[in-house]
PDB file of N, CA and C in Angstrom:
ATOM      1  N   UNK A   1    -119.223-129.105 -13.865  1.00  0.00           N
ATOM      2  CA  UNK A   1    -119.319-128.801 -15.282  1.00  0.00           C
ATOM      3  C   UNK A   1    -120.138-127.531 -15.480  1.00  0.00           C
ATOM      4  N   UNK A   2    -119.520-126.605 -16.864  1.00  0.00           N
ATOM      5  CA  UNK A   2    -120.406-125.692 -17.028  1.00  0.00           C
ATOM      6  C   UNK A   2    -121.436-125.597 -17.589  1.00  0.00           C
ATOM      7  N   UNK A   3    -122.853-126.071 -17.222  1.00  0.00           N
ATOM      8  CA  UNK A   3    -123.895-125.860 -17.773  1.00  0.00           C
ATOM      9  C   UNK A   3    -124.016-124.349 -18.779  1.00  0.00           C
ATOM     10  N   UNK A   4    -125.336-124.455 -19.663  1.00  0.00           N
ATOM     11  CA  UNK A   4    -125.813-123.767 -20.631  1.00  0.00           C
ATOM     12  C   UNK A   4    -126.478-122.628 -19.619  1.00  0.00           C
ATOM     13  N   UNK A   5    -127.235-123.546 -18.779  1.00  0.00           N
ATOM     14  CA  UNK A   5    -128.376-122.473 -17.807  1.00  0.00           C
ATOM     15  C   UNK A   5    -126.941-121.426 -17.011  1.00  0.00           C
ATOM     16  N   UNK A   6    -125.795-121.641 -16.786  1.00  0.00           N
ATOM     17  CA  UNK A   6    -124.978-120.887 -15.833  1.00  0.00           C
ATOM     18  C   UNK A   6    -124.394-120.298 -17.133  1.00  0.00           C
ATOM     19  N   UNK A   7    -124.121-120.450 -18.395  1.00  0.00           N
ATOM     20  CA  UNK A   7    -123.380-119.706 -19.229  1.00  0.00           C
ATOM     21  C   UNK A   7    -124.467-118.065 -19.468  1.00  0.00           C
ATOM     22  N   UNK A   8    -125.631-118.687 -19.513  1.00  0.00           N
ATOM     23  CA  UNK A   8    -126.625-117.926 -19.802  1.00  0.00           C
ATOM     24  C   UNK A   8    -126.823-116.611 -18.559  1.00  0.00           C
ATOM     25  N   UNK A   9    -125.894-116.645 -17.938  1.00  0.00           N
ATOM     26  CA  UNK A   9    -125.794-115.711 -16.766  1.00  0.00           C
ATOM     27  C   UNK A   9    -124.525-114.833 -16.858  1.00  0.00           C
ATOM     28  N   UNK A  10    -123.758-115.498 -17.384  1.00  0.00           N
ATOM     29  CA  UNK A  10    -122.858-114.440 -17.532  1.00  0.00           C
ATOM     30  C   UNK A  10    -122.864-113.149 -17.991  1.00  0.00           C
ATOM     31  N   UNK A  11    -121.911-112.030 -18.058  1.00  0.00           N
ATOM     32  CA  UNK A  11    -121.680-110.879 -18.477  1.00  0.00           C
ATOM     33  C   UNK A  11    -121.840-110.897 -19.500  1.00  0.00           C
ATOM     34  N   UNK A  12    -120.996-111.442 -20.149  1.00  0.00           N
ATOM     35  CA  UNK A  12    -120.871-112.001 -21.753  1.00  0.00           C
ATOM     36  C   UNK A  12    -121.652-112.495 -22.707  1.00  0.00           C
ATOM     37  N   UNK A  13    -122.311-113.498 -21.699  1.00  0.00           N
ATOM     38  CA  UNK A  13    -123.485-113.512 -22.726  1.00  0.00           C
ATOM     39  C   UNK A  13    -124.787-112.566 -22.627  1.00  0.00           C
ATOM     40  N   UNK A  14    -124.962-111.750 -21.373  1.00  0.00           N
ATOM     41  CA  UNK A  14    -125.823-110.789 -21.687  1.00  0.00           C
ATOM     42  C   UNK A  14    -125.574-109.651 -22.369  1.00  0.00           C
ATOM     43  N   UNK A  15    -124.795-109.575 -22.634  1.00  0.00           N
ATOM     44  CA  UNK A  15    -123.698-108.326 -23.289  1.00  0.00           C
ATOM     45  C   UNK A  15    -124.227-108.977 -24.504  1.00  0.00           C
ATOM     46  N   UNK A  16    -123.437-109.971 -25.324  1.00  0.00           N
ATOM     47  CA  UNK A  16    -123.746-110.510 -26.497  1.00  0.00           C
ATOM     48  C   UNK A  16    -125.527-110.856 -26.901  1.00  0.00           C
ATOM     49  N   UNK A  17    -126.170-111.101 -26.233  1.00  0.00           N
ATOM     50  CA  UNK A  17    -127.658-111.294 -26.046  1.00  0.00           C
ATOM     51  C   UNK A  17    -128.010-109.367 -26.863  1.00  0.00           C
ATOM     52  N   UNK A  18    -127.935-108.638 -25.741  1.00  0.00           N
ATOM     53  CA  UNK A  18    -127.995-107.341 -26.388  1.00  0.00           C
ATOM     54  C   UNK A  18    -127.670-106.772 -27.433  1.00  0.00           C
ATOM     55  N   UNK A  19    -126.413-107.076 -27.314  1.00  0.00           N
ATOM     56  CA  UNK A  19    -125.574-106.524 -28.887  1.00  0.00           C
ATOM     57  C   UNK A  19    -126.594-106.943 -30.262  1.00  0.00           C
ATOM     58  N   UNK A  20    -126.563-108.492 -30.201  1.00  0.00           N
ATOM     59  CA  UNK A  20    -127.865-108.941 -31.657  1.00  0.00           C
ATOM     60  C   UNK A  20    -128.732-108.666 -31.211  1.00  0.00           C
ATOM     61  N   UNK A  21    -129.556-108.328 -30.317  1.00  0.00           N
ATOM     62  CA  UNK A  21    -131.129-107.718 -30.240  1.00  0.00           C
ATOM     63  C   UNK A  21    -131.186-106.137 -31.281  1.00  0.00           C
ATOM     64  N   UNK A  22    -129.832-105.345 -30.513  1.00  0.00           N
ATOM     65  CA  UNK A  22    -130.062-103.624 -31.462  1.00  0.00           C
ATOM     66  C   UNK A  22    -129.680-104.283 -33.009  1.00  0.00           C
ATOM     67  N   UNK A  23    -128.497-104.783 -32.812  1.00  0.00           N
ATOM     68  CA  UNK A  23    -128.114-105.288 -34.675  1.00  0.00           C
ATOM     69  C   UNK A  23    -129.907-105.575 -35.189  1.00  0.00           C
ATOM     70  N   UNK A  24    -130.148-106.566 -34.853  1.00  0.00           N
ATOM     71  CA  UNK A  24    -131.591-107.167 -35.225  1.00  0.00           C
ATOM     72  C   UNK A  24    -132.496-105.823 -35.673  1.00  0.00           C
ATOM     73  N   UNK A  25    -132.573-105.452 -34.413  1.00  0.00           N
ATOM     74  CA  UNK A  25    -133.753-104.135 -34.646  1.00  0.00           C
ATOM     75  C   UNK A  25    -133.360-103.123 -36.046  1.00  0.00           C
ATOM     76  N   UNK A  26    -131.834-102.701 -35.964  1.00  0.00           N
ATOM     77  CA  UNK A  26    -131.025-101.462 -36.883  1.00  0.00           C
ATOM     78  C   UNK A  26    -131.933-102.272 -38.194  1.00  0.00           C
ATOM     79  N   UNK A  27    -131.257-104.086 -38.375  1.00  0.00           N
ATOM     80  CA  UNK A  27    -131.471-104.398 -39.543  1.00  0.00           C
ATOM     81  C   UNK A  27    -133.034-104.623 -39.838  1.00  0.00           C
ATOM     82  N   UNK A  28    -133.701-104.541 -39.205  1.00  0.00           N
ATOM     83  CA  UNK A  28    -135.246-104.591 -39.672  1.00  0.00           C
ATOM     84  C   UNK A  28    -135.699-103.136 -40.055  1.00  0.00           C
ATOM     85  N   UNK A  29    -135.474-102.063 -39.435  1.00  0.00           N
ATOM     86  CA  UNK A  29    -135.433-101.020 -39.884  1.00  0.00           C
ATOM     87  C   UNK A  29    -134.758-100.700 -41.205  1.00  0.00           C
ATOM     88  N   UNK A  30    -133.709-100.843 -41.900  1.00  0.00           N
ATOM     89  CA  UNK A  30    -132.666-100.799 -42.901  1.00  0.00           C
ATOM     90  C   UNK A  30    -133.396-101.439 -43.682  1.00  0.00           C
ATOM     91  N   UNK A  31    -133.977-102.356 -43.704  1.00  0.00           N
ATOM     92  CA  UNK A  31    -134.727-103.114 -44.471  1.00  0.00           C
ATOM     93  C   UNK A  31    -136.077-102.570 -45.068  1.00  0.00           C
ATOM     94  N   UNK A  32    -136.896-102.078 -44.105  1.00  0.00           N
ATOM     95  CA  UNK A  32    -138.143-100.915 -44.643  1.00  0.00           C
ATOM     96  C   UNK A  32    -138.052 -99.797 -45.369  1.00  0.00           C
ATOM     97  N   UNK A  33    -136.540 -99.283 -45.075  1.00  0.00           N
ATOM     98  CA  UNK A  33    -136.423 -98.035 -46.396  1.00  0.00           C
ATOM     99  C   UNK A  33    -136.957 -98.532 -47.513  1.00  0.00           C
ATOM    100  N   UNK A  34    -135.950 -99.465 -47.947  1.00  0.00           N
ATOM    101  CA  UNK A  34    -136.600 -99.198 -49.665  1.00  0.00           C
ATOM    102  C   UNK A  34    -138.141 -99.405 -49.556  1.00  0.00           C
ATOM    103  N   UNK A  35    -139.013-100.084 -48.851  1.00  0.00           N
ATOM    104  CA  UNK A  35    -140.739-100.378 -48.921  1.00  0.00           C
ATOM    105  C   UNK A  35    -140.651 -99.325 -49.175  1.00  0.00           C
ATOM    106  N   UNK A  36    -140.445 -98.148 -47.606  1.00  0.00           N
ATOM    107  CA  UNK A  36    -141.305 -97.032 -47.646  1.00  0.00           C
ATOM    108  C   UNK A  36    -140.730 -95.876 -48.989  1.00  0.00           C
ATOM    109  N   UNK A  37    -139.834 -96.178 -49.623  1.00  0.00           N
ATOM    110  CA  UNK A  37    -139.411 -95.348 -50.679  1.00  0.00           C
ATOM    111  C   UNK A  37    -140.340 -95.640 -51.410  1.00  0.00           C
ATOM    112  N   UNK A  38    -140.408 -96.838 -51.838  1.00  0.00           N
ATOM    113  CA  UNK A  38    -141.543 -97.240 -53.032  1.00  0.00           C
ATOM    114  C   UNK A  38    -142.944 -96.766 -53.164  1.00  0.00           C
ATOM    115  N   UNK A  39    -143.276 -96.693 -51.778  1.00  0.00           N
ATOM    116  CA  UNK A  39    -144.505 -96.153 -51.133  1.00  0.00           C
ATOM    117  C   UNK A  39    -144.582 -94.574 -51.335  1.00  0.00           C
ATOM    118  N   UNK A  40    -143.532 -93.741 -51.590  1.00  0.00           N
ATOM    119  CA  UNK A  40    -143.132 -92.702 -51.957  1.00  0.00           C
ATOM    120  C   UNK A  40    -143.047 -91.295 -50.803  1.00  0.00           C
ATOM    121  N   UNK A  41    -142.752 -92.417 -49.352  1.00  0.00           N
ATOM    122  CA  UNK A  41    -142.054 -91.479 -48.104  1.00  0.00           C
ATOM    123  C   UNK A  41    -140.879 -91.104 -49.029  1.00  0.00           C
ATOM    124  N   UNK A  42    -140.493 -89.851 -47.672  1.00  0.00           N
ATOM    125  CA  UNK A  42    -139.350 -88.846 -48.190  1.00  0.00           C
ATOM    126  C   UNK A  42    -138.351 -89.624 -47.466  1.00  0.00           C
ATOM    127  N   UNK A  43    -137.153 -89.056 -47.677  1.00  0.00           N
ATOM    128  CA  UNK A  43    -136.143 -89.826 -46.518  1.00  0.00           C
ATOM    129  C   UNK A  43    -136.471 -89.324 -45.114  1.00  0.00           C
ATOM    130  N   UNK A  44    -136.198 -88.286 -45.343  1.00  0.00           N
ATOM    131  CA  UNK A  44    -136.484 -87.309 -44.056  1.00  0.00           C
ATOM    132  C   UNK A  44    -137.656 -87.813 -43.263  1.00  0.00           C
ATOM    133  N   UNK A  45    -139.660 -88.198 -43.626  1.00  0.00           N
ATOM    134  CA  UNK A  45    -140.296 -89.197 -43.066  1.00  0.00           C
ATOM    135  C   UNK A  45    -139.935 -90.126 -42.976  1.00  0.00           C
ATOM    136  N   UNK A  46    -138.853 -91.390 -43.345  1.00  0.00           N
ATOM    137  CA  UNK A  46    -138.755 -92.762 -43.215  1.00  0.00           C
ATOM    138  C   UNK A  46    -137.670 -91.997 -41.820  1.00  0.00           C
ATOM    139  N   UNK A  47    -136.670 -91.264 -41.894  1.00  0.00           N
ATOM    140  CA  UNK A  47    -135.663 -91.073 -40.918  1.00  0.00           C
ATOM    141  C   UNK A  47    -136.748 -90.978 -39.604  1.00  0.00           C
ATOM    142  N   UNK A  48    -137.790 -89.921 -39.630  1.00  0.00           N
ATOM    143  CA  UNK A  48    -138.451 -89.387 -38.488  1.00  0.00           C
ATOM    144  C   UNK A  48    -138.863 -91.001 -38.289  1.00  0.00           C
ATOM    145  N   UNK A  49    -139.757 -91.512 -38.818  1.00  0.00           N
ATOM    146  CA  UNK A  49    -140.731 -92.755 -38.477  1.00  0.00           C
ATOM    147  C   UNK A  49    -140.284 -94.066 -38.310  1.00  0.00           C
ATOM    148  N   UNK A  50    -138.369 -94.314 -38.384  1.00  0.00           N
ATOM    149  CA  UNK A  50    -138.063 -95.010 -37.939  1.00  0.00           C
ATOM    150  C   UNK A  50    -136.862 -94.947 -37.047  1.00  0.00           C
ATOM    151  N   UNK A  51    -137.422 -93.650 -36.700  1.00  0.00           N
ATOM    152  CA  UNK A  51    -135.698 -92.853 -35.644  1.00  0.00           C
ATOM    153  C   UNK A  51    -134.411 -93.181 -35.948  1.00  0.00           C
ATOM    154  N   UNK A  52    -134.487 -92.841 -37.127  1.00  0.00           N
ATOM    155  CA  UNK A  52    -132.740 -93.407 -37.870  1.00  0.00           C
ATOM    156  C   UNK A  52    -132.039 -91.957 -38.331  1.00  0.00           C
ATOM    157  N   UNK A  53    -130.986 -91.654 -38.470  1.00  0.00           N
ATOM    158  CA  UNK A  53    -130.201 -90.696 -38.911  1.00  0.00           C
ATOM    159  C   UNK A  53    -130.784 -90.101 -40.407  1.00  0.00           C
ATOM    160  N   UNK A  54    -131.010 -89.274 -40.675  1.00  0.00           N
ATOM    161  CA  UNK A  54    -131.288 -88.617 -42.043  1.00  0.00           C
ATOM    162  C   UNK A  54    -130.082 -89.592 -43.249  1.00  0.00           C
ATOM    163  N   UNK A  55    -129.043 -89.192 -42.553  1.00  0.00           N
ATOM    164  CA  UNK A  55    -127.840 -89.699 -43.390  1.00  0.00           C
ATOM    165  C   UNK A  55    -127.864 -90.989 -43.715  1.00  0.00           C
ATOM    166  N   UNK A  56    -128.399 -91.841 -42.882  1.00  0.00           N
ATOM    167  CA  UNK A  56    -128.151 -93.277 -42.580  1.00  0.00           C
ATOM    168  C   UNK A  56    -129.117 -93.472 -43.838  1.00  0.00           C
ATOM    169  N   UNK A  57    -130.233 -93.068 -43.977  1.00  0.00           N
ATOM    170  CA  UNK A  57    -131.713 -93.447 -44.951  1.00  0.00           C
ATOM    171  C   UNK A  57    -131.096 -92.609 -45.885  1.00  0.00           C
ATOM    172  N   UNK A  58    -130.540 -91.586 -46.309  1.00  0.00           N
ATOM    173  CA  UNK A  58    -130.050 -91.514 -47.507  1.00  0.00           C
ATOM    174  C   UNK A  58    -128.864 -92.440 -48.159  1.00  0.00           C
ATOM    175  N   UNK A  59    -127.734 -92.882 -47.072  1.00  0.00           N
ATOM    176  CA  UNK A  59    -127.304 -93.733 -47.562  1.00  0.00           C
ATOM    177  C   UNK A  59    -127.856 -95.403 -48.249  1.00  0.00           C
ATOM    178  N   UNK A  60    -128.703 -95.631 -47.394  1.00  0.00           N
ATOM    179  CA  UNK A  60    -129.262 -96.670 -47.917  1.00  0.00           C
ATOM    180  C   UNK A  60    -130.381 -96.569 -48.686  1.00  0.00           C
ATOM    181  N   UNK A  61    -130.472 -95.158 -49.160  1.00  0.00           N
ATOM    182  CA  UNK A  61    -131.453 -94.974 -50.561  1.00  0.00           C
ATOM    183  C   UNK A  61    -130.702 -95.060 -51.998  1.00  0.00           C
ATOM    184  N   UNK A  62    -129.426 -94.558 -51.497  1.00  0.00           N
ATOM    185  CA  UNK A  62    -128.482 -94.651 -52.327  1.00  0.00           C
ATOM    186  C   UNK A  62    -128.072 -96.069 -52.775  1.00  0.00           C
ATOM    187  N   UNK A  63    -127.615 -96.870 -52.025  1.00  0.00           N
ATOM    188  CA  UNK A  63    -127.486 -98.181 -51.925  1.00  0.00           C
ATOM    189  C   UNK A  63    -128.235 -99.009 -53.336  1.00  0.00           C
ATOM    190  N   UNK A  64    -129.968 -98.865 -52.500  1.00  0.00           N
ATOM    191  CA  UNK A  64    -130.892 -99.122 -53.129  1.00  0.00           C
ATOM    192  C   UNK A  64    -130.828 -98.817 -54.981  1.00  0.00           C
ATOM    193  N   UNK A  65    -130.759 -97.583 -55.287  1.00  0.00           N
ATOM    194  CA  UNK A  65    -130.234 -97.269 -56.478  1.00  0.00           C
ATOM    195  C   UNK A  65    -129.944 -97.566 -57.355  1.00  0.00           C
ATOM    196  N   UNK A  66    -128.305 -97.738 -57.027  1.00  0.00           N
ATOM    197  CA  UNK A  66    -127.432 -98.380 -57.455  1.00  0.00           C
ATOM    198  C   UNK A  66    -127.587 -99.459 -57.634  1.00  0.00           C
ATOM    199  N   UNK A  67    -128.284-100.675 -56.866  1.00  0.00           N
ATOM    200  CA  UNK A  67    -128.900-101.844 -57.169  1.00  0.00           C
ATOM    201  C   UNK A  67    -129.386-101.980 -58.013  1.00  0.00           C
ATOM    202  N   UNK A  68    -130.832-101.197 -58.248  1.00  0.00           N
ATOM    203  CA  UNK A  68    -131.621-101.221 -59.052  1.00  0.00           C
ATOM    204  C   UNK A  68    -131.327-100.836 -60.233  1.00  0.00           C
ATOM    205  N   UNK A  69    -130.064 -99.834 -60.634  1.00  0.00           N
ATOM    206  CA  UNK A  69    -129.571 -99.715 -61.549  1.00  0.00           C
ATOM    207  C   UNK A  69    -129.247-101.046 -62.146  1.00  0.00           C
ATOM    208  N   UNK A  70    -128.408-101.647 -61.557  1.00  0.00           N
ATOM    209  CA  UNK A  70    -127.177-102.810 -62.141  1.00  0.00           C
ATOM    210  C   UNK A  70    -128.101-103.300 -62.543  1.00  0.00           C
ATOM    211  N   UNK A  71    -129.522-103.886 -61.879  1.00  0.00           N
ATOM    212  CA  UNK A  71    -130.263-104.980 -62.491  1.00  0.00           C
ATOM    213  C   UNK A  71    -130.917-104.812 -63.387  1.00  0.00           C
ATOM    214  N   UNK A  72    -131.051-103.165 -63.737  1.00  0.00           N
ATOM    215  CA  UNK A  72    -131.805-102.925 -65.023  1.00  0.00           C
ATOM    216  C   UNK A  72    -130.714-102.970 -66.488  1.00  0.00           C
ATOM    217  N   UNK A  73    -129.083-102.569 -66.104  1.00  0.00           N
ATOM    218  CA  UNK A  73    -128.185-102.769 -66.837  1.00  0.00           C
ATOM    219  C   UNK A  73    -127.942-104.026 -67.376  1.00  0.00           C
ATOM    220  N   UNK A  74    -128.623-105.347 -66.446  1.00  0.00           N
ATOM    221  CA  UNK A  74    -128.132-106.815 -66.605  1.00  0.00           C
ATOM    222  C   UNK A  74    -129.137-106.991 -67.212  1.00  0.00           C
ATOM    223  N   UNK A  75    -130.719-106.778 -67.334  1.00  0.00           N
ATOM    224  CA  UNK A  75    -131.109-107.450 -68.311  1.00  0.00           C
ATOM    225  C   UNK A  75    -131.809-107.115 -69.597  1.00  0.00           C
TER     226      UNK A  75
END
């Protein structure tokens, strides 16, 4: 029978093990933009200080925004 401890060796699952570790990391990072916006970093410092693409932190400043728009439109 295939044990858990022998699945846990495979390719596949170290492959997959990795894959959600960077997802994990990207999304904890993605997540601190808006703090450090609020805090009143530039994009360009949140990009440097969390080694993310310039583009990437403007997109998700943008994001942010637009959010904050709708919810000021809703109430």
């Amino acid at each position: 029978m295939f044990g858990f401890s022998e699945l846990k060796q495979t390719k596949v699952y170290q492959e997959g093990k990795l894959e959600g570790k960077v997802e994990g990391k990207l999304e904890g990072k993605l997540e601190a933009v808006p703090l450090m916006l609020n805090l009143g970093a530039s994009i360009e410092q949140i990009a440097e200080a969390l080694g993310l693409d310039v583009e990437l932190v403007r997109l998700v400043a943008q994001k942010v925004n637009v959010n904050e728009e709708n919810v000021d439109k809703s109430s």
